[in-house]
Protein backbone atom coordinates (compact mmCIF):
# COMPACT_ATOMS: atom_id res chain seq x y z
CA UNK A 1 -74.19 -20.96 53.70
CA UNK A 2 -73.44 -21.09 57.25
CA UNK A 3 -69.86 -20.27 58.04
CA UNK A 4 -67.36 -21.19 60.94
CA UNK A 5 -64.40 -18.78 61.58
CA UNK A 6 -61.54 -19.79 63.92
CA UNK A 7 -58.61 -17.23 64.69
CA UNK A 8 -57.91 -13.12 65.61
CA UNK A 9 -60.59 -10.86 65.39
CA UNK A 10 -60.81 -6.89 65.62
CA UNK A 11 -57.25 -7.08 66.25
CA UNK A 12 -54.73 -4.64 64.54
CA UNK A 13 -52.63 -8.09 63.07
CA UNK A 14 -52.33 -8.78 59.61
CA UNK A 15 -54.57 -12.05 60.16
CA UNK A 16 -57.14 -10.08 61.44
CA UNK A 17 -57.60 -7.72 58.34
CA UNK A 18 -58.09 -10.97 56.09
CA UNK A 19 -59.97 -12.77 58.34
CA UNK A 20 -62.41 -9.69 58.82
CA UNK A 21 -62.81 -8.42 55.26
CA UNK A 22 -63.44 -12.41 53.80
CA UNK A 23 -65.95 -12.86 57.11
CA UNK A 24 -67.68 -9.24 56.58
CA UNK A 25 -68.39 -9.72 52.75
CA UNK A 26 -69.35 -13.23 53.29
CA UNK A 27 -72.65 -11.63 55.95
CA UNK A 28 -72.53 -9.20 52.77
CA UNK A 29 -73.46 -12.11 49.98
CA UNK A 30 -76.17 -13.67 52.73
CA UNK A 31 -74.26 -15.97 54.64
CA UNK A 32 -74.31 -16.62 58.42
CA UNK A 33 -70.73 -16.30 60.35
CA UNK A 34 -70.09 -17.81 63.50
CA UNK A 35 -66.26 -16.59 64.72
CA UNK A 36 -64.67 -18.18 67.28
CA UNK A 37 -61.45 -16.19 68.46
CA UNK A 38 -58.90 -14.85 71.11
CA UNK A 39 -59.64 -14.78 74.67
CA UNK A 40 -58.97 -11.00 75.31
CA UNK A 41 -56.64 -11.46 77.67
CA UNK A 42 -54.20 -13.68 75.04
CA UNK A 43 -54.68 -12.68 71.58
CA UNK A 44 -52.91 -12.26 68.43
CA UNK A 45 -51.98 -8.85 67.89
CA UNK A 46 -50.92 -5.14 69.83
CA UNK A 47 -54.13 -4.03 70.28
CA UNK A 48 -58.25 -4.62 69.78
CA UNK A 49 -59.50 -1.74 67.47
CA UNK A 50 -63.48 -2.44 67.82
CA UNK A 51 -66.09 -4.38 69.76
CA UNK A 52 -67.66 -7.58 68.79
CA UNK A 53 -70.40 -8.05 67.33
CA UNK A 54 -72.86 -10.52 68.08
CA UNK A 55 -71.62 -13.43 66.13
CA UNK A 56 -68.05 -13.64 67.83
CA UNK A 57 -67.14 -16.16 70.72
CA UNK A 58 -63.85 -15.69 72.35
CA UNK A 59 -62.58 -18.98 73.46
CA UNK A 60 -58.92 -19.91 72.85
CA UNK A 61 -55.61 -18.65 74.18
CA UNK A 62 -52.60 -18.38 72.04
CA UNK A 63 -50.24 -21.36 70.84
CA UNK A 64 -47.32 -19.80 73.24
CA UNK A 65 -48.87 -19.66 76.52
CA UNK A 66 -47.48 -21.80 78.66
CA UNK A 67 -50.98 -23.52 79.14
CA UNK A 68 -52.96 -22.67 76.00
CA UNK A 69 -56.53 -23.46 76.46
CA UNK A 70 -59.53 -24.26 74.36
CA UNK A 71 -63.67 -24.40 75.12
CA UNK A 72 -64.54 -26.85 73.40
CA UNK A 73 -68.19 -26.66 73.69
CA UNK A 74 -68.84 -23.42 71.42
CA UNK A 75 -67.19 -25.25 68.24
CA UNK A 76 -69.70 -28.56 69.35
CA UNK A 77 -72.72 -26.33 69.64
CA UNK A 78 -72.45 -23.77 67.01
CA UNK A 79 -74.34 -24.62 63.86
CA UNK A 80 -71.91 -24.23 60.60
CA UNK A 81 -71.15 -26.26 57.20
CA UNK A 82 -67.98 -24.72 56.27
CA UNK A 83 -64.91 -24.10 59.04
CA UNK A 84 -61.90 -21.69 57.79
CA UNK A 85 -58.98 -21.29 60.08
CA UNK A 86 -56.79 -18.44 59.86
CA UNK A 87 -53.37 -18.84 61.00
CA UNK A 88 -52.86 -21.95 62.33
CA UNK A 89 -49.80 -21.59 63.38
CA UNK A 90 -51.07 -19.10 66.38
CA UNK A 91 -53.76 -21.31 67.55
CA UNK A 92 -53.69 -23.93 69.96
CA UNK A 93 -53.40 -26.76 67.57
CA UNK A 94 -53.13 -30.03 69.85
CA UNK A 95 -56.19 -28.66 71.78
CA UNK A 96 -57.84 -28.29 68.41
CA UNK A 97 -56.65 -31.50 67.16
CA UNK A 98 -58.35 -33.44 70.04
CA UNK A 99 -62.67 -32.14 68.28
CA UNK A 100 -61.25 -31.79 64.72
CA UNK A 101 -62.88 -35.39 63.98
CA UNK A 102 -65.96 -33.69 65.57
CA UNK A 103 -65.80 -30.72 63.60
CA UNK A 104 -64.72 -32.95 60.28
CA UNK A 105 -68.24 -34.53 60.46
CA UNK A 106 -70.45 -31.72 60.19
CA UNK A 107 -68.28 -29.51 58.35
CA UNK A 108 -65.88 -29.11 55.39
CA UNK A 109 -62.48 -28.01 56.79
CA UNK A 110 -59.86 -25.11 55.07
CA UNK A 111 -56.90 -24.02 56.18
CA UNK A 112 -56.46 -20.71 55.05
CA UNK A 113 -52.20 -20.28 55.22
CA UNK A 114 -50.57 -17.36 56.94
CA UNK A 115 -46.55 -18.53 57.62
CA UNK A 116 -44.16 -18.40 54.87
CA UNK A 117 -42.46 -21.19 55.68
CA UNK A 118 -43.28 -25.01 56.34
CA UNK A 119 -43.56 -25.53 59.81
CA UNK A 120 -41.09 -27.68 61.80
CA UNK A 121 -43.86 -28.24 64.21
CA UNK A 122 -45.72 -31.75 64.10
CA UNK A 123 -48.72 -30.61 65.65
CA UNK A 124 -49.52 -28.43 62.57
CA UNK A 125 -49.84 -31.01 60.58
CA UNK A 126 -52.37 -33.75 62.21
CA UNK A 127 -55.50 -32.23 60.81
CA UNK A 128 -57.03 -33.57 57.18
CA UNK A 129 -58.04 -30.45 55.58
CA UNK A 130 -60.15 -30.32 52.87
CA UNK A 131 -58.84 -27.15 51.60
CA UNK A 132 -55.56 -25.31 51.91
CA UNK A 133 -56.07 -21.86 51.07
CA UNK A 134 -53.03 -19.67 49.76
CA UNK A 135 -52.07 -15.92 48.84
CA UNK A 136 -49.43 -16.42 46.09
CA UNK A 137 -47.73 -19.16 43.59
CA UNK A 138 -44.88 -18.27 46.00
CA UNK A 139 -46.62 -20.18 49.09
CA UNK A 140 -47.99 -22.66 46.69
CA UNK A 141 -44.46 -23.64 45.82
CA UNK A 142 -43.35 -24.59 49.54
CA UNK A 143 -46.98 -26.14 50.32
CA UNK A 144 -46.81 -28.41 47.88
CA UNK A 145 -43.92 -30.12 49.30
CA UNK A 146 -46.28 -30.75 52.29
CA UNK A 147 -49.80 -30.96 51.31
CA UNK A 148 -51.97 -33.12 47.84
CA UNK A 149 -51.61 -30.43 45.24
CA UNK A 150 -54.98 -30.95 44.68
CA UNK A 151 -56.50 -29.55 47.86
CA UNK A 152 -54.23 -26.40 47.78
CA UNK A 153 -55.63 -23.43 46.25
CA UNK A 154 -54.45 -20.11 45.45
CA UNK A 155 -56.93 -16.97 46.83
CA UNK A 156 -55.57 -13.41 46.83
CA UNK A 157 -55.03 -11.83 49.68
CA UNK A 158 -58.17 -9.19 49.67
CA UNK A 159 -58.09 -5.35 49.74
CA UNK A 160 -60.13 -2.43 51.50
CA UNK A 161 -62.19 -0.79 48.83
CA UNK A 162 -61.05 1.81 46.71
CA UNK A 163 -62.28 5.20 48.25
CA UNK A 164 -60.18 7.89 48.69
CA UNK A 165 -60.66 10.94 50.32
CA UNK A 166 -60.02 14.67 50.93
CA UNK A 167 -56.91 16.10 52.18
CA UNK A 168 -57.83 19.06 53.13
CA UNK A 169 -60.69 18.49 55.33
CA UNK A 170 -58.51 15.64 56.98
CA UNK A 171 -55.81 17.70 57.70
CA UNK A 172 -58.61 20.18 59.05
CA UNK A 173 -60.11 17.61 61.06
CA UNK A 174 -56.66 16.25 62.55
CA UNK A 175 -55.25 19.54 63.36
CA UNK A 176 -52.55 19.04 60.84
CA UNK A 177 -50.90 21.73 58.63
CA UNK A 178 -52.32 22.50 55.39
CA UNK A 179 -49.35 23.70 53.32
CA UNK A 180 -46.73 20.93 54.11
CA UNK A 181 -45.89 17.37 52.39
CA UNK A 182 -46.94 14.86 55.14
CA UNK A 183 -44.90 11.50 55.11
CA UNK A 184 -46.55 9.40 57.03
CA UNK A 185 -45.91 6.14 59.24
CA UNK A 186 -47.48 4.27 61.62
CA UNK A 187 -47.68 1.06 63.61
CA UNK A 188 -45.29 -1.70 64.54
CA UNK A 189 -43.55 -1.04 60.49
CA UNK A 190 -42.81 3.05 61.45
CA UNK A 191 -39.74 1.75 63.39
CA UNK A 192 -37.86 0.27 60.29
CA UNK A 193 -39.01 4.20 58.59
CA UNK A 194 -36.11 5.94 61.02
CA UNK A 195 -34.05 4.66 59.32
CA UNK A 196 -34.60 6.95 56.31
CA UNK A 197 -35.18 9.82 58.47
CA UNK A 198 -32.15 11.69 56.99
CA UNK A 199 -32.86 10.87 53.26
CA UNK A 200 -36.22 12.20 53.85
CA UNK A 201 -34.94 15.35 55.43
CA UNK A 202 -32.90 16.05 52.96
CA UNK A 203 -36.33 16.99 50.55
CA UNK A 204 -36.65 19.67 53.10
CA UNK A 205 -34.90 21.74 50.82
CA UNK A 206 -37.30 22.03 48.18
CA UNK A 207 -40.44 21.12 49.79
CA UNK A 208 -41.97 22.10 53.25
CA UNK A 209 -42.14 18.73 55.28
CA UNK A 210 -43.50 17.12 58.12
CA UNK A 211 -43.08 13.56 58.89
CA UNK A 212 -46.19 12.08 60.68
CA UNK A 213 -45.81 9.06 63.38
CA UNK A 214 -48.66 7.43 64.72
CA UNK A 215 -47.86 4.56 66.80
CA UNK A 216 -47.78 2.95 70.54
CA UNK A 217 -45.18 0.39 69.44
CA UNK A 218 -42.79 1.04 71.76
CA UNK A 219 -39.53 0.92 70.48
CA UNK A 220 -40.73 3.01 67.15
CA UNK A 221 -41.47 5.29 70.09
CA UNK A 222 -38.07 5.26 71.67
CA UNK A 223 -36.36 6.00 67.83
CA UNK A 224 -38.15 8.63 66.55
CA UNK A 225 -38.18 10.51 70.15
CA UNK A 226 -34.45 10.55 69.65
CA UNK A 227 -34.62 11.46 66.12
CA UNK A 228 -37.17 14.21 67.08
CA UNK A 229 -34.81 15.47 70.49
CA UNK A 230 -31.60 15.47 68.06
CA UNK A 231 -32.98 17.55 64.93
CA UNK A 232 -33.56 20.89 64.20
CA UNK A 233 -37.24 22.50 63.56
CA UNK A 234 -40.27 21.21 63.85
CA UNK A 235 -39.91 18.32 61.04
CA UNK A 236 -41.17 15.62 63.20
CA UNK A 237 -44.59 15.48 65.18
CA UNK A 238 -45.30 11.59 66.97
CA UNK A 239 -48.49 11.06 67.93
CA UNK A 240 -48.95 7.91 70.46
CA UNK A 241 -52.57 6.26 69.11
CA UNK A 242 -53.52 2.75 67.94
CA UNK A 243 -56.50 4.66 65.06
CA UNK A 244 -59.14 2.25 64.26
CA UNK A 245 -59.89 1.89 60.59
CA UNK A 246 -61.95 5.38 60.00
CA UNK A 247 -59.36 6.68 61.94
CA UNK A 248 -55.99 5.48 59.91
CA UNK A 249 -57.90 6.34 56.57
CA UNK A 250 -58.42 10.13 58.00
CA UNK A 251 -54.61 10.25 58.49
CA UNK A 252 -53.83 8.61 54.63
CA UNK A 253 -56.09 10.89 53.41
CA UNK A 254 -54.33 14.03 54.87
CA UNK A 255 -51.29 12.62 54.09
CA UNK A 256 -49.37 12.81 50.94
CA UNK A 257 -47.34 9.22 51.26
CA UNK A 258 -46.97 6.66 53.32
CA UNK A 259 -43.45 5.29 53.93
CA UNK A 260 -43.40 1.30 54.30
CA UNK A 261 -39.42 0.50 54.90
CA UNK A 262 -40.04 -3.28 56.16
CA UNK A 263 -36.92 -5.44 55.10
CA UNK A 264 -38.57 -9.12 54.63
CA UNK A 265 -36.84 -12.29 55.89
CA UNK A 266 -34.53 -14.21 54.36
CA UNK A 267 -36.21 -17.51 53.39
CA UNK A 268 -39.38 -16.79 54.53
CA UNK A 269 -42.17 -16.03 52.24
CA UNK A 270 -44.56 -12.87 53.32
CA UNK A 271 -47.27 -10.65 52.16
CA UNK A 272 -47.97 -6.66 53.48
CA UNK A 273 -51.29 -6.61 55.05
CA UNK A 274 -50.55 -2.75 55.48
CA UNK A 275 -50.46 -2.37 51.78
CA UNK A 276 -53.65 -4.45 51.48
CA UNK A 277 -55.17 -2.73 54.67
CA UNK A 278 -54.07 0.86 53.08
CA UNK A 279 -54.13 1.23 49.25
CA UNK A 280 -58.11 1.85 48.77
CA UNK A 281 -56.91 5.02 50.45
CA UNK A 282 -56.02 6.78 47.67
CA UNK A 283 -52.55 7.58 49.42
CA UNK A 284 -49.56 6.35 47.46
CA UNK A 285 -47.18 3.75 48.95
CA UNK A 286 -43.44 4.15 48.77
CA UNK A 287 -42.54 0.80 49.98
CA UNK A 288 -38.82 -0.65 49.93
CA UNK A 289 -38.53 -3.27 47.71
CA UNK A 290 -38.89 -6.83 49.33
CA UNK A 291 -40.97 -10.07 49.79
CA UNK A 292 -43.81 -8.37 51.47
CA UNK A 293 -44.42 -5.98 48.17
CA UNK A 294 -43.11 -8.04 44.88
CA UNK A 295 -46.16 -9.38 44.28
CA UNK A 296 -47.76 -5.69 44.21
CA UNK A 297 -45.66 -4.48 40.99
CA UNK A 298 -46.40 -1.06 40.04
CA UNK A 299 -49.79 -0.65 42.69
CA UNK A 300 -47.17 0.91 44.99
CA UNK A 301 -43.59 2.64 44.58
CA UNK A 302 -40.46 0.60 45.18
CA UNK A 303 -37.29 1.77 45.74
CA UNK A 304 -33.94 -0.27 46.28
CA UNK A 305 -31.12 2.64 47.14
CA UNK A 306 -31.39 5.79 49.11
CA UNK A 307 -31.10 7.60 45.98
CA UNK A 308 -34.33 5.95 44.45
CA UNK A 309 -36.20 6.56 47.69
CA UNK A 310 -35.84 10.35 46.69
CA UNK A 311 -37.23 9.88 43.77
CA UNK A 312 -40.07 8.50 44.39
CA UNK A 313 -40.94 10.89 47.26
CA UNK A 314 -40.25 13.38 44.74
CA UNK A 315 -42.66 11.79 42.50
CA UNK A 316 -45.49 11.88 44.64
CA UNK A 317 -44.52 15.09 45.90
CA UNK A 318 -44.79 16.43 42.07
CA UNK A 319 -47.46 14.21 41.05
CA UNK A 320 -46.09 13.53 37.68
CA UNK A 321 -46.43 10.98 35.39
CA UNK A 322 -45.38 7.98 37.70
CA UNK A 323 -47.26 9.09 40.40
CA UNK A 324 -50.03 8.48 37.95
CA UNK A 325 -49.47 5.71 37.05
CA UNK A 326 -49.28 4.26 40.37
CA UNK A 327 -52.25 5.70 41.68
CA UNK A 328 -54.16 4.09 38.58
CA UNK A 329 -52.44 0.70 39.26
CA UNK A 330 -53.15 1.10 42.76
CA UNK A 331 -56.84 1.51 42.18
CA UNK A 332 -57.00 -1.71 39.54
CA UNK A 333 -55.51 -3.58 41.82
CA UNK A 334 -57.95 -3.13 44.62
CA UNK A 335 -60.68 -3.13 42.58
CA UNK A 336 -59.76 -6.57 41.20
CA UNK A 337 -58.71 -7.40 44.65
CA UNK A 338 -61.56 -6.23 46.72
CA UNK A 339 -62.83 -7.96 50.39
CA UNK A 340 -66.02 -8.90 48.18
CA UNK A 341 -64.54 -10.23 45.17
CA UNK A 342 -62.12 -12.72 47.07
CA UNK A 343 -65.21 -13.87 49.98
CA UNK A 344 -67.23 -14.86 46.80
CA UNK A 345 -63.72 -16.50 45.19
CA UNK A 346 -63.82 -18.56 48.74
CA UNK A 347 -67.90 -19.17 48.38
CA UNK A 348 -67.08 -20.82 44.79
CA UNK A 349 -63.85 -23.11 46.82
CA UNK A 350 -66.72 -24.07 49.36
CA UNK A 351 -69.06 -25.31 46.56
CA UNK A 352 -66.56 -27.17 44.76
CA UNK A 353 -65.36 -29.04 47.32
């Protein structure tokens, strides 16, 4: 099959993990990709983690620019059957709208659905897909109040392959201590983790600790240097870096958790690329329990009170029988989950329709 691909690309956003792991596994089963993406001066995301290969084109601005643009010429030229957007809602739709007929009649259309809401926003909904791709029954429930039940489909949200790794040659590698419990954040989602800073310090007592950073988001910069100026010891160590995949799997594999304390929205349906991005780590999850994780169930730890968040620390920190348990779920899950398994559940939507 030959496959269009319209949205972010080698970008650290949540869009761009799905969008790469379905396009990847899709060159994977045979299939040619042609990606058409974010000029790299107005993109979707904090920061571009690779180079391009060969089969991207960057020619679009984002939706909020005050003068979004669009070439239309590589969508005319390029020579695909299929055309999957990812995330309408960032693109520059009106600009799109004015070759979708173009695009329509050379090309079956899907719409692969990214906001957890229905959009207020006419210009979203001009185009006549013939697919509407979704992650949950949760999104399927709003959709549906918009969009032909028929042409909406449900498609997991896919996973990084299961392949964990060794701690102690990753701490080696990172220059990171071998005999302490490592709690580790990072990205745009490590600011909401200060928050817990003096729940997880009080572990200290029974374990040795060291709670990892790794982020340039700025104000997760700003909290945890405060947290870090304030306390006592050496409990905290912030390292400013944007890691690229091998890179962020070196630090989950030297680490004993990662702490995901992202409060969802109210109303607003949402998914945890992080989680999908991070479990085929090996590294357990302890995630606070919201819309981004309930449709994870036991693949990660979930905690509701300050109290439980201790626990499940402890948990991983003892490795008992729940820790277990969640690792094994974890792995299932991605497994059953994996980039390849949902590209070929998206080849089998393209031949049906």
């Amino acid at each position: 099959m030959k496959i269009g691909m319209m949205g972010t690309w080698n970008t650290d956003s949540g869009a761009s993990i799905h969008a790469e792991l379905v396009g990847r596994n899709f060159i994977k089963l045979g299939h040619k990709i042609s990606v058409f993406s974010f000029f790299k001066h107005s993109f979707h995301g904090t920061a571009f983690l690779s180079e391009d290969e060969d089969y991207v084109t960057r020619c679009f601005t984002v939706s909020s620019e005050k003068e979004p643009q669009l070439l239309a010429i590589p969508f005319l030229k390029s020579d695909y059957d299929y055309f999957v957007v990812e995330d309408l809602g960032m693109l520059p739709q009106d600009h799109l709208g004015k070759i979708f007929h173009w695009i329509k009649r050379r090309a079956k259309t899907i719409n692969v659905i990214h906001d957890g809401n229905l959009k207020e926003e006419p210009s979203f909904y001009q185009f006549d897909w013939d697919a509407v791709v979704c992650f949950d029954k949760r999104y399927y429930d709003f959709l549906k109040l918009a969009y032909p039940e028929e042409i909406i489909h449900i498609i997991p949200y896919p996973c990084l392959p299961w392949h964990p790794g060794d701690m102690k040659k990753s701490r080696k590698e990172l220059t990171l201590p071998p005999d302490k419990k490592i709690v580790f954040l990072f990205g745009p989602a490590s600011e909401s983790g200060a928050d817990k800073y003096d729940i997880i310090k009080e572990l200290e007592n029974d374990y040795p600790l060291l709670i990892l950073i790794v982020t340039k988001h700025e104000a997760s910069l700003k909290k945890w240097k405060e947290i870090k100026q304030k306390s006592e010891g050496d409990i905290i160590e912030i390292r400013e870096e944007i890691p690229p995949i091998e890179e962020l799997y070196r630090y989950l594999y030297a680490s004993d958790l990662l702490l995901y304390n992202k409060q969802g929205k109210q109303g607003i349906i949402t998914v945890a690329s992080t989680a999908f991005q991070c479990l085929g780590s090996g590294c357990p999850m302890v995630t606070l329990k919201s819309s981004f994780v309930e449709t994870l169930n036991n693949a990660v730890y979930q905690y509701e009170s300050d109290e439980e968040l201790k626990s499940c620390i402890a948990s991983v920190f003892k490795k008992d029988r729940k820790y277990e348990d969640v690792i094994k779920d974890a792995k299932e899950y991605t497994n059953d989950n994996s980039g390849m398994n949902i590209a070929k559940k998206f080849i089998k939507l393209f031949e049906k329709i």
